[in-house]
N, C-alpha and C. Protein backbone atom coordinates (compact mmCIF):
# COMPACT_ATOMS: atom_id res chain seq x y z
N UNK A 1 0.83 -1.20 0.00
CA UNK A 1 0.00 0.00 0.00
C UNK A 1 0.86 1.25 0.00
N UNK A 2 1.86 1.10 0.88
CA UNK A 2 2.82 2.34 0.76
C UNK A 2 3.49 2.69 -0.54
N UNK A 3 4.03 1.99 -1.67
CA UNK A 3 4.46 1.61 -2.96
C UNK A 3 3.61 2.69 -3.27
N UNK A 4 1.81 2.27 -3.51
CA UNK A 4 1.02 2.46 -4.01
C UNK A 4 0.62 4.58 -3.77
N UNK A 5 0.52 4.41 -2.84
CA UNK A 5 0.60 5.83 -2.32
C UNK A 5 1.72 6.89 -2.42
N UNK A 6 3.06 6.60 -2.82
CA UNK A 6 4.03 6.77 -3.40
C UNK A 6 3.81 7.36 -4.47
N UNK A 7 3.67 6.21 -5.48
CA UNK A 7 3.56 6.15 -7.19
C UNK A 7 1.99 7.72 -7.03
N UNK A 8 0.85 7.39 -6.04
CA UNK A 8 -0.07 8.50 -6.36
C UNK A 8 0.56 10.20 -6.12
N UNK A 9 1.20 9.85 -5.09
CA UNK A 9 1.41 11.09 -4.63
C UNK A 9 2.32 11.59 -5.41
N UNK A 10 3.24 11.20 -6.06
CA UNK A 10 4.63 11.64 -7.30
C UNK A 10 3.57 11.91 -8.61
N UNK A 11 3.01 10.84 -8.79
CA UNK A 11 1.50 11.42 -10.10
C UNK A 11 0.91 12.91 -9.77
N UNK A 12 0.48 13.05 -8.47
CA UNK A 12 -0.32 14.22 -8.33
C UNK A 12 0.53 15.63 -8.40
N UNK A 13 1.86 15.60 -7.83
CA UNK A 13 2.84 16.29 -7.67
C UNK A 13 3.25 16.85 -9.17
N UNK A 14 3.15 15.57 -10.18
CA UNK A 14 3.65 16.02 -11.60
C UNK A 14 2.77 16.96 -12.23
N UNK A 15 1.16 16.48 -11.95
CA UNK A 15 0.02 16.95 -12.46
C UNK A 15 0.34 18.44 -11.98
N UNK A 16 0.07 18.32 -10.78
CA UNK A 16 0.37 19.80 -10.25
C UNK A 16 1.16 20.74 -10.99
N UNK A 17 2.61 20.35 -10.88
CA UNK A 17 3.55 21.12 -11.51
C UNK A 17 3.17 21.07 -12.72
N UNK A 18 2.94 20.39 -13.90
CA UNK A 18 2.09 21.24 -14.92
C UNK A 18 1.43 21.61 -15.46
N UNK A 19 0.44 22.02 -14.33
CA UNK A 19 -0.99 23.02 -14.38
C UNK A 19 -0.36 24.09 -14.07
N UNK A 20 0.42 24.60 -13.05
CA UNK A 20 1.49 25.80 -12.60
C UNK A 20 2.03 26.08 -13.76
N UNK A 21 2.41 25.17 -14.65
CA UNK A 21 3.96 25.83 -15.85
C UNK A 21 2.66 26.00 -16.59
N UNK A 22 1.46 25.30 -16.61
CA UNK A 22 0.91 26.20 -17.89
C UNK A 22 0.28 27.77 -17.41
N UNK A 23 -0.26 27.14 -16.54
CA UNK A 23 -0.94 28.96 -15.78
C UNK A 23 0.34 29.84 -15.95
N UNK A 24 0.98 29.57 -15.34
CA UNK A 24 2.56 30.60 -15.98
C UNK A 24 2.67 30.93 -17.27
N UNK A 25 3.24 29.92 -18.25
CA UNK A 25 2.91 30.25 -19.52
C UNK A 25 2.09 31.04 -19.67
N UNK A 26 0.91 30.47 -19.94
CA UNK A 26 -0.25 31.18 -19.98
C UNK A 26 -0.30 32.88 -20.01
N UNK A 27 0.22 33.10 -18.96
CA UNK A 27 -0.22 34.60 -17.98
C UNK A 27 0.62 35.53 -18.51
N UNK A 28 1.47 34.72 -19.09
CA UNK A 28 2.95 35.37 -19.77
C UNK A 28 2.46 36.03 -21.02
N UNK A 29 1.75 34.75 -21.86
CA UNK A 29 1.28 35.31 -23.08
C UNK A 29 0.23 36.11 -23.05
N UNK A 30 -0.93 35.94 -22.21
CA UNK A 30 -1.57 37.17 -22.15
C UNK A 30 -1.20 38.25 -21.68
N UNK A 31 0.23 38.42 -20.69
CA UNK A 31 0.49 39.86 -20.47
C UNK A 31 1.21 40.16 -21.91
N UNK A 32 2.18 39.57 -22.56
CA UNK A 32 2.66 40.04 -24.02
C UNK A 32 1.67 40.73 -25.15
N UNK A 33 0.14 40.04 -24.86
CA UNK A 33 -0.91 40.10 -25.61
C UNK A 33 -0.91 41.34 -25.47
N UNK A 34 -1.49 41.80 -24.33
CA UNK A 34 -1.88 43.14 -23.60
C UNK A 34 -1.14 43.97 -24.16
N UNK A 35 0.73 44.26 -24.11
CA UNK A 35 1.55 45.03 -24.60
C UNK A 35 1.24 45.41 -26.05
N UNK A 36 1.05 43.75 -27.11
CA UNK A 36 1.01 44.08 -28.37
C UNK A 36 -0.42 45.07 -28.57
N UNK A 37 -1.28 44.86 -27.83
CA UNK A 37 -2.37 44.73 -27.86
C UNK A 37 -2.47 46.86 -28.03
N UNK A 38 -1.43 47.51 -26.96
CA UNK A 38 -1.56 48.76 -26.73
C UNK A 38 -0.29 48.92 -27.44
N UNK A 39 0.22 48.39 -27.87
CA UNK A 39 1.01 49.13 -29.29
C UNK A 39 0.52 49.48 -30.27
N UNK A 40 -0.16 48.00 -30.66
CA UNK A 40 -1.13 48.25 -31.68
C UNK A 40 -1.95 49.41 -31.75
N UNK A 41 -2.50 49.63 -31.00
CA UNK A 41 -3.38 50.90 -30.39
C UNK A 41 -3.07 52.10 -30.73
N UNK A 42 -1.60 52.35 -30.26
CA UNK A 42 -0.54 53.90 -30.42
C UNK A 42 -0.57 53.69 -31.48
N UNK A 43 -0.04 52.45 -32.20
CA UNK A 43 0.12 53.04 -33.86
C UNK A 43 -0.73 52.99 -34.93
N UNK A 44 -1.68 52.81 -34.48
CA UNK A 44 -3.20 52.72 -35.28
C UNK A 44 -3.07 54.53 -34.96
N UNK A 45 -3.35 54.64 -33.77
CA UNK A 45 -3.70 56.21 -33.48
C UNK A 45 -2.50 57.32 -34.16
N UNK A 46 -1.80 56.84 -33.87
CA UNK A 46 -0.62 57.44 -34.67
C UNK A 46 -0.64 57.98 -35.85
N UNK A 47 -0.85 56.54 -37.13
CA UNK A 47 -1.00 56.53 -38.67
C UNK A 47 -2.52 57.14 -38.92
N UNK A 48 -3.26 57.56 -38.03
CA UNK A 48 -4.50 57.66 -38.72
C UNK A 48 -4.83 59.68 -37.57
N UNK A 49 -3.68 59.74 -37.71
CA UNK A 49 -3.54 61.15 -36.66
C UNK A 49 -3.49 62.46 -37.82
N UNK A 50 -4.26 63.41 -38.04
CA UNK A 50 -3.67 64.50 -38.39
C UNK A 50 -2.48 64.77 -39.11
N UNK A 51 -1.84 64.84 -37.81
CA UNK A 51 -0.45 65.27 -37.90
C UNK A 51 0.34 64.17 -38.92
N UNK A 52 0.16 63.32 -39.09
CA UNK A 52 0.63 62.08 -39.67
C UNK A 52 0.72 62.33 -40.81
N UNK A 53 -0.67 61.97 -41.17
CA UNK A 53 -1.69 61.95 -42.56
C UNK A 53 -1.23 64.07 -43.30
N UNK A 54 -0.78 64.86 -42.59
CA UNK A 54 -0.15 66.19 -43.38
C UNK A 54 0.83 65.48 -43.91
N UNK A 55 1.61 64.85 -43.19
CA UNK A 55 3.24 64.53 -43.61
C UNK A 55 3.07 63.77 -44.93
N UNK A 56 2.62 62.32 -44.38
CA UNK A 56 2.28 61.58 -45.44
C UNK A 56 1.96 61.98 -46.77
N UNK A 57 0.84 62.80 -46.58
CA UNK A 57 0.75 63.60 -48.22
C UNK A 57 1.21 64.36 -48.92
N UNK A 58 1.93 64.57 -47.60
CA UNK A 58 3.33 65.95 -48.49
C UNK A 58 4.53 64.66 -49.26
N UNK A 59 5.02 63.79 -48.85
CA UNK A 59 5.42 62.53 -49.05
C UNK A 59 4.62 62.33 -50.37
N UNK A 60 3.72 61.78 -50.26
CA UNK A 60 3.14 60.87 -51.62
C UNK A 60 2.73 62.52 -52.96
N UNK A 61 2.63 63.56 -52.18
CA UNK A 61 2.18 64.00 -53.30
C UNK A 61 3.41 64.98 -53.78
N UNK A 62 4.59 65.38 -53.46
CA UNK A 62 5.94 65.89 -53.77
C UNK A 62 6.45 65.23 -55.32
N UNK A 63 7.00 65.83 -56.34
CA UNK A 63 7.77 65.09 -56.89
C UNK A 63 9.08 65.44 -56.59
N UNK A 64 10.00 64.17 -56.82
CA UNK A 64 11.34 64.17 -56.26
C UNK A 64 12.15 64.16 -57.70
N UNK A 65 11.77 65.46 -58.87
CA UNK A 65 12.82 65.39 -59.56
C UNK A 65 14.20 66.41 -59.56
N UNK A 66 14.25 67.03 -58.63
CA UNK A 66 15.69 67.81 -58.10
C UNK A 66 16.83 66.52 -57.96
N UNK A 67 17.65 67.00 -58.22
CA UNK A 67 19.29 66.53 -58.12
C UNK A 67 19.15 65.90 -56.03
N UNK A 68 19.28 64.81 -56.04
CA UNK A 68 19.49 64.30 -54.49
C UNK A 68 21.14 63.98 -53.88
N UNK A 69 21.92 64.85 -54.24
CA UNK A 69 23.24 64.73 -54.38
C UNK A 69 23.66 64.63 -52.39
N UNK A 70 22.84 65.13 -51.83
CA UNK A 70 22.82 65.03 -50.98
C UNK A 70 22.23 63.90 -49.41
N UNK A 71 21.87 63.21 -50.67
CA UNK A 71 20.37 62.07 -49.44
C UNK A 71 19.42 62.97 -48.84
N UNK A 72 18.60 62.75 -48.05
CA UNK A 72 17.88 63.55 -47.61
C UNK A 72 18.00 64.95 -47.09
N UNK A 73 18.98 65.61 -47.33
CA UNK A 73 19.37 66.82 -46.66
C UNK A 73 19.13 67.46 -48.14
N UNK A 74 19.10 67.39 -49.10
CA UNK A 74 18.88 67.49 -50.74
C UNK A 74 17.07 68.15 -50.88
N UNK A 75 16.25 67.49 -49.52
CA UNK A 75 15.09 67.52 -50.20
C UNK A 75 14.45 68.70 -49.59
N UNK A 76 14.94 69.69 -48.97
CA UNK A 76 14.40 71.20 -48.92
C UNK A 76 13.21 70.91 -47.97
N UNK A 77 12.27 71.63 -48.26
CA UNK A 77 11.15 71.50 -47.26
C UNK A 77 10.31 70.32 -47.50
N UNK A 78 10.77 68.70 -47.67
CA UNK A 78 9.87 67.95 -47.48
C UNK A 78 10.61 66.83 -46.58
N UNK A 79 12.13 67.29 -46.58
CA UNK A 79 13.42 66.49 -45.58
C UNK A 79 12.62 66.18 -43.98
N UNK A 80 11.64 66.93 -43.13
CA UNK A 80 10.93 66.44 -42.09
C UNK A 80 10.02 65.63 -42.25
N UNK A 81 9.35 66.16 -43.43
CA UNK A 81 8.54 65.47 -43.50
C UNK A 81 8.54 63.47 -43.99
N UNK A 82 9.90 63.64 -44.72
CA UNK A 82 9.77 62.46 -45.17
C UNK A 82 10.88 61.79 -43.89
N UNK A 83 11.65 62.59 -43.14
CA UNK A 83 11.92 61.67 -42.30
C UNK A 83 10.79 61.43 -41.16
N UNK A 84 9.87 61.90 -41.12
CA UNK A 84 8.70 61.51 -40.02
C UNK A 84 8.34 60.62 -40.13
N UNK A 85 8.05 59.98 -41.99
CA UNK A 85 7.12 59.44 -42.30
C UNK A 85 8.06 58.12 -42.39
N UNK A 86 9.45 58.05 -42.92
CA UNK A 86 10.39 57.00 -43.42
C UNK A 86 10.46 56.40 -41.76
N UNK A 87 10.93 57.11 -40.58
CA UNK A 87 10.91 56.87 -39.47
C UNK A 87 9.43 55.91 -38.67
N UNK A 88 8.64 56.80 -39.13
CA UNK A 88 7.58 55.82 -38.39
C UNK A 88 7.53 54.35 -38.89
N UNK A 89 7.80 53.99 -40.23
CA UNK A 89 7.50 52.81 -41.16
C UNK A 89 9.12 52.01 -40.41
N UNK A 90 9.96 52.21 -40.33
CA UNK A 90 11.38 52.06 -39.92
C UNK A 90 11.21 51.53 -38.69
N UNK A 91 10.55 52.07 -37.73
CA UNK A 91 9.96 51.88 -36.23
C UNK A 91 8.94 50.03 -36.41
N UNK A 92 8.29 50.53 -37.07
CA UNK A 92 7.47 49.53 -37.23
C UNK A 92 7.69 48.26 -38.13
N UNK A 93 8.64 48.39 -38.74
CA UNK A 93 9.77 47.11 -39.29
C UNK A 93 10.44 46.91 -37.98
N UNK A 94 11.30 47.73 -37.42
CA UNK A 94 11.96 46.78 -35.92
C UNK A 94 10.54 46.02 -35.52
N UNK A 95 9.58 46.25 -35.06
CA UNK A 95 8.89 45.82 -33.68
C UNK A 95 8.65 44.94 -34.54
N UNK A 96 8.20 44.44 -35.91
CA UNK A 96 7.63 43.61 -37.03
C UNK A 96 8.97 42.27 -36.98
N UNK A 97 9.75 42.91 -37.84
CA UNK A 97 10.80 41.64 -37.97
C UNK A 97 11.61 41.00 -36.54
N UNK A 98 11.32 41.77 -35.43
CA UNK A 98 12.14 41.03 -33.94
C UNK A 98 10.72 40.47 -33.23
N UNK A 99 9.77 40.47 -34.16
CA UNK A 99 8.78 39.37 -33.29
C UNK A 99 8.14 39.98 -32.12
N UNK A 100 7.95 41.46 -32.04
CA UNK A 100 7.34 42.17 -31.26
C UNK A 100 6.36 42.47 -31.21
N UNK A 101 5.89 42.52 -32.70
CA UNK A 101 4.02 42.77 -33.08
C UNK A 101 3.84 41.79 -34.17
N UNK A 102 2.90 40.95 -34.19
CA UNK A 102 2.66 39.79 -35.22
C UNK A 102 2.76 41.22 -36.65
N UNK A 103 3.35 40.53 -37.60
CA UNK A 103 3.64 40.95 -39.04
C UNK A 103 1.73 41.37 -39.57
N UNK A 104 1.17 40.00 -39.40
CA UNK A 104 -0.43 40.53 -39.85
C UNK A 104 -0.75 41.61 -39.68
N UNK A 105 -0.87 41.89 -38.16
CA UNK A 105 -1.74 42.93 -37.22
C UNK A 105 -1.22 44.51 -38.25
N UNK A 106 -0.05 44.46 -38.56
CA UNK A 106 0.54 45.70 -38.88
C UNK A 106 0.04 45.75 -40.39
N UNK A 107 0.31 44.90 -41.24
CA UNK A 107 0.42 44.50 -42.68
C UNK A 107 -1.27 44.53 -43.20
N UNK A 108 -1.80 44.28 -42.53
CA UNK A 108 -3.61 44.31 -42.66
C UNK A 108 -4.20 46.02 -42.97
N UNK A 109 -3.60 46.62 -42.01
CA UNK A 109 -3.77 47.71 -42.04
C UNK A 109 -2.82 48.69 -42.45
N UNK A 110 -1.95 48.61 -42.69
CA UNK A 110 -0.35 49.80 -42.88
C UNK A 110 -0.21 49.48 -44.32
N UNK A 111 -0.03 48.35 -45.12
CA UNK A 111 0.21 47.79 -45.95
C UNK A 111 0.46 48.74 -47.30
N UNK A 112 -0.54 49.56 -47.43
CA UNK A 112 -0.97 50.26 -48.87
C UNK A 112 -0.30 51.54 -48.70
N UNK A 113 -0.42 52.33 -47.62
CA UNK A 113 0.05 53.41 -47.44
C UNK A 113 1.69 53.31 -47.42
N UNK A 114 2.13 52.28 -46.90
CA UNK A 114 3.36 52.17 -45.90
C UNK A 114 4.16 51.50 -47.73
N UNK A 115 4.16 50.80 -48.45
CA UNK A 115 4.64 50.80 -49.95
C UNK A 115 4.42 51.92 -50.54
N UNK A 116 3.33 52.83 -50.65
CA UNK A 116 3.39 53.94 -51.54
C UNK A 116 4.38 55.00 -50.84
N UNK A 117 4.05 54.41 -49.60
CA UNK A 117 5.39 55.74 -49.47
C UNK A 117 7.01 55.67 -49.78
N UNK A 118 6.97 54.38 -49.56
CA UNK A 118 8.14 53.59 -50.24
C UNK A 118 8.76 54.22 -51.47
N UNK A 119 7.26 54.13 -52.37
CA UNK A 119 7.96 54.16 -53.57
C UNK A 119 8.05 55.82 -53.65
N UNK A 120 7.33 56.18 -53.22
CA UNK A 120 7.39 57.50 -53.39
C UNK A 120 8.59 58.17 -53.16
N UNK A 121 9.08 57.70 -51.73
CA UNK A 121 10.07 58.18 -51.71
C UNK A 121 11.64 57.10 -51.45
N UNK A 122 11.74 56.27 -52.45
CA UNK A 122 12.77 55.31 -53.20
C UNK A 122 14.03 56.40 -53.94
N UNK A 123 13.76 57.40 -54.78
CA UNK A 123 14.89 58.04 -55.70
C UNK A 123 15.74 58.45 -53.94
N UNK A 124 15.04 59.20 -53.20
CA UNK A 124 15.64 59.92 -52.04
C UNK A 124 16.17 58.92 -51.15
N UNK A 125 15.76 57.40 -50.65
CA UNK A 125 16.46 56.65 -50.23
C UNK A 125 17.47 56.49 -51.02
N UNK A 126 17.30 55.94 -51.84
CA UNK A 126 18.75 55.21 -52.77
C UNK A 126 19.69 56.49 -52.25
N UNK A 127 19.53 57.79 -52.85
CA UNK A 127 20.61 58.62 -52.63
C UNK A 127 20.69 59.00 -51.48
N UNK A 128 19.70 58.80 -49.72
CA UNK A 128 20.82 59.03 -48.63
C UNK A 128 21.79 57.78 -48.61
N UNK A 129 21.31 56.61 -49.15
CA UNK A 129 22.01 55.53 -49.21
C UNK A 129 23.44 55.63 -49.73
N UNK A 130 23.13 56.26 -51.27
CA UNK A 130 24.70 56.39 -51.63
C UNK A 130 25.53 57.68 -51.18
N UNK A 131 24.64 58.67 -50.32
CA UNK A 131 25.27 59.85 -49.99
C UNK A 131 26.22 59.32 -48.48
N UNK A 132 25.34 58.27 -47.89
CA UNK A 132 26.16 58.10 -46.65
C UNK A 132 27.52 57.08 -47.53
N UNK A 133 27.55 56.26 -48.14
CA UNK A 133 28.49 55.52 -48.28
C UNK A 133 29.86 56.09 -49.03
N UNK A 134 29.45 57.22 -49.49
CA UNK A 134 30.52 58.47 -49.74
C UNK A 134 31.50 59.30 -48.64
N UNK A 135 30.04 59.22 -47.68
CA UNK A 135 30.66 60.14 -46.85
C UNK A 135 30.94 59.90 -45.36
N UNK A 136 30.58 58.57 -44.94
CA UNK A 136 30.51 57.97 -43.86
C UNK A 136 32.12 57.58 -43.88
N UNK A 137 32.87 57.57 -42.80
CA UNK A 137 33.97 56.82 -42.02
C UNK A 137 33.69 55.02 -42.58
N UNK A 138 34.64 54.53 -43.02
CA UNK A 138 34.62 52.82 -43.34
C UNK A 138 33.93 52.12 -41.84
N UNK A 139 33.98 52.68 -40.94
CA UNK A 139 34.03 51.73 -39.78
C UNK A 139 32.59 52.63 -39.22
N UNK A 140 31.71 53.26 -40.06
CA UNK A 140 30.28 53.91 -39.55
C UNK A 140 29.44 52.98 -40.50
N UNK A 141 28.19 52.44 -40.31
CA UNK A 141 27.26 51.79 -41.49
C UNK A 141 26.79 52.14 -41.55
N UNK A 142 26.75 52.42 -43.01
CA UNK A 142 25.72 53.63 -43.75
C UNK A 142 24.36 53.22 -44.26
N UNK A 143 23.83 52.15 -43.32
CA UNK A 143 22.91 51.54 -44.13
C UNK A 143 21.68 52.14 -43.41
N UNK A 144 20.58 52.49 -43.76
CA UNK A 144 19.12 53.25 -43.98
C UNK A 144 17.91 52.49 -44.52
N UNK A 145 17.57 52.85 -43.61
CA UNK A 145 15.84 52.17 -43.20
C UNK A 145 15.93 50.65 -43.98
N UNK A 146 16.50 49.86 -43.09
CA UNK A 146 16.60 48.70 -43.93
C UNK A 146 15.16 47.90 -42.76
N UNK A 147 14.97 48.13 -41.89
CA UNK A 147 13.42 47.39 -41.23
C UNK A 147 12.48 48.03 -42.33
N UNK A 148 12.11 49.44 -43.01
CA UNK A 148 11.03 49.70 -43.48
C UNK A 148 11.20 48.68 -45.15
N UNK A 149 11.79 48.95 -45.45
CA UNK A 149 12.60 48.14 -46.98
C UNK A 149 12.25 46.64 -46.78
N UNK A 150 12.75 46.05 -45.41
CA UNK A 150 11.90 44.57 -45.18
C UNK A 150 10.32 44.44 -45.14
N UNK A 151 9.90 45.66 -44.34
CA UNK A 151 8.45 45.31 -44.14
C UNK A 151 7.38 45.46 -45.82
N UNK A 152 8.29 46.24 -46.56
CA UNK A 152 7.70 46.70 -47.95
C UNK A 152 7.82 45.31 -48.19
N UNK A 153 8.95 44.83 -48.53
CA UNK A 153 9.22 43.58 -49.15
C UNK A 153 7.92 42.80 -48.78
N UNK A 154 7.98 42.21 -47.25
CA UNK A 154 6.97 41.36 -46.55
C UNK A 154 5.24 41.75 -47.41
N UNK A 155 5.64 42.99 -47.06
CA UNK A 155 4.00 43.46 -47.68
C UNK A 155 4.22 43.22 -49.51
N UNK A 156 4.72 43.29 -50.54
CA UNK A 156 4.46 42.93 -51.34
C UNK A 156 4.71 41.45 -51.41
N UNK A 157 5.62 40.86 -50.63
CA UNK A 157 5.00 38.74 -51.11
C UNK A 157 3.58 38.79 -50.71
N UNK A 158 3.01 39.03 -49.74
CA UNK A 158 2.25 38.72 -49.34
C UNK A 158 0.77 39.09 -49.97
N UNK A 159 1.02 40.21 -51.04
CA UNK A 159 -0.29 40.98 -51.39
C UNK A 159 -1.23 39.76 -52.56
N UNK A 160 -2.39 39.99 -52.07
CA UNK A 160 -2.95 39.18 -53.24
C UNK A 160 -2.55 39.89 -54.80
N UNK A 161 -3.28 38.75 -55.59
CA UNK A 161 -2.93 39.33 -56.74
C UNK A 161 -4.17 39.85 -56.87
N UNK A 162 -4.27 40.85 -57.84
CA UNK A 162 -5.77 41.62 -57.94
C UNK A 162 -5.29 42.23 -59.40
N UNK A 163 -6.76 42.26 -60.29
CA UNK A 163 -6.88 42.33 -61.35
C UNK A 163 -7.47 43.84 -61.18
N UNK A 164 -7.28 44.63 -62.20
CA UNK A 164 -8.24 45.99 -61.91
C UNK A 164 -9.30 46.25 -63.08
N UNK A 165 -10.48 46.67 -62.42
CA UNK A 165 -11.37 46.65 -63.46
C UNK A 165 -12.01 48.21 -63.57
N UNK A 166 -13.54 48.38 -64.16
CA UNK A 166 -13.54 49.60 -64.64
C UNK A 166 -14.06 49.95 -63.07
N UNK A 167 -14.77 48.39 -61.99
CA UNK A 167 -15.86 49.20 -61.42
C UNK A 167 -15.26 48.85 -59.93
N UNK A 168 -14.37 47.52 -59.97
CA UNK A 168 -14.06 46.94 -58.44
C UNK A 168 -12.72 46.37 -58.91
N UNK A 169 -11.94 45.68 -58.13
CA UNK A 169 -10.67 44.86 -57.82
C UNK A 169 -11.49 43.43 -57.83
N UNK A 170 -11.14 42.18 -59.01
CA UNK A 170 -11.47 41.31 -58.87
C UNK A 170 -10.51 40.43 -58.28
N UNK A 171 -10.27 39.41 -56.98
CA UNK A 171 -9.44 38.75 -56.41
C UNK A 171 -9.54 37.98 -57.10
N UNK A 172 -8.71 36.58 -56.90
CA UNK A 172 -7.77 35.27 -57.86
C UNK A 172 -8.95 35.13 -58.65
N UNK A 173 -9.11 35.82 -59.71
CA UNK A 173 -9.74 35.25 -61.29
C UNK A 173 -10.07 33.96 -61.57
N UNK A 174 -8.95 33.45 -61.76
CA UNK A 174 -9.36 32.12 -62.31
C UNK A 174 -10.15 31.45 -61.26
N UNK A 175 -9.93 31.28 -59.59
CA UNK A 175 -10.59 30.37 -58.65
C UNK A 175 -12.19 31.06 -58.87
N UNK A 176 -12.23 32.09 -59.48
CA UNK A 176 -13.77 32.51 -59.40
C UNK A 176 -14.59 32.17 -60.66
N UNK A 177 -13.94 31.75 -61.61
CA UNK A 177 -14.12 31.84 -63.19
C UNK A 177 -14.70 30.22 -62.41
N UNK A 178 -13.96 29.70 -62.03
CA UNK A 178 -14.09 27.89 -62.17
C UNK A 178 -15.23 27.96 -61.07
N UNK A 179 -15.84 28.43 -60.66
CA UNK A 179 -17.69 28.05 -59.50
C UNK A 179 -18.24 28.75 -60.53
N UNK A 180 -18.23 29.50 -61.42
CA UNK A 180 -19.42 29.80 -62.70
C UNK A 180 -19.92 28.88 -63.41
């Protein structure tokens, strides 16, 4: 009987301990939740702020055909603005690619804006790019917004393909052609 009471009591002991490691677990991921949860939040409020949305359109609606001999110090009165805007997207590639905010949560919503600004302002990256590697010390890295450049990337594998029409965006064509 003693054997027997042994073997129960080492069973119950195990059980125990991992109902504890999961409640732990557990509590862990919902406090992480919570964090992503009010990040998410700031930068929803953030990108959809006023102040944002001026910058942004000074960004998408600028053309960048002046000489950029300079990288961004080249671009006169839109140099704040596009570092506000290159910065926020830059911000949100770190927290994205180190596993800080699920890639979706951001990419669902940022996605469209956060590439056009990209491209928009691409001639002015490339040249702070080649302006720092001119002028930077060998032993400084001159490398620039390489989190926002990933998250573009991420966001175009990921985009559906979409056809454009006169009246809507038709999604994957053919899977819709074949239930007719």
């Amino acid at each position: 009987m003693g054997d027997w009471l042994s073997v129960l009591s080492f069973g119950l002991a195990v059980v125990a301990l991992s109902v504890s490691w999961w409640q732990s677990h557990r509590g862990v991921a919902v406090a992480g939740n919570a964090n992503e949860i009010q990040v998410v939040a700031d930068i929803f409020r953030d990108v959809r702020s006023a102040e944002f949305r001026i910058k942004l359109d000074a960004v998408l609606n600028h053309s960048l055909d002046d000489p950029l001999d300079r990288g961004f110090e080249s671009l006169g009165e839109l140099r704040e603005n596009a570092y506000a805007v290159c910065y926020f997207f830059e911000d949100l590639g770190v927290l994205v690619t180190n596993g800080l905010i699920r890639r979706e949560i951001i990419l669902d919503t940022v996605s469209s804006i956060m590439t056009r600004a990209w491209y928009a302002l691409l001639p002015a990256i490339t040249a702070e790019r080649a302006y720092r590697l001119r002028t930077y010390p060998t032993d400084v890295s001159p490398t620039f917004l390489p989190h926002f450049e990933q998250l573009v990337a991420i966001a175009i594998a990921r985009r559906p393909k979409v056809v454009r029409t006169n009246v809507r965006d038709v999604r994957n064509p053919p899977a819709q052609a074949a239930r007719r």
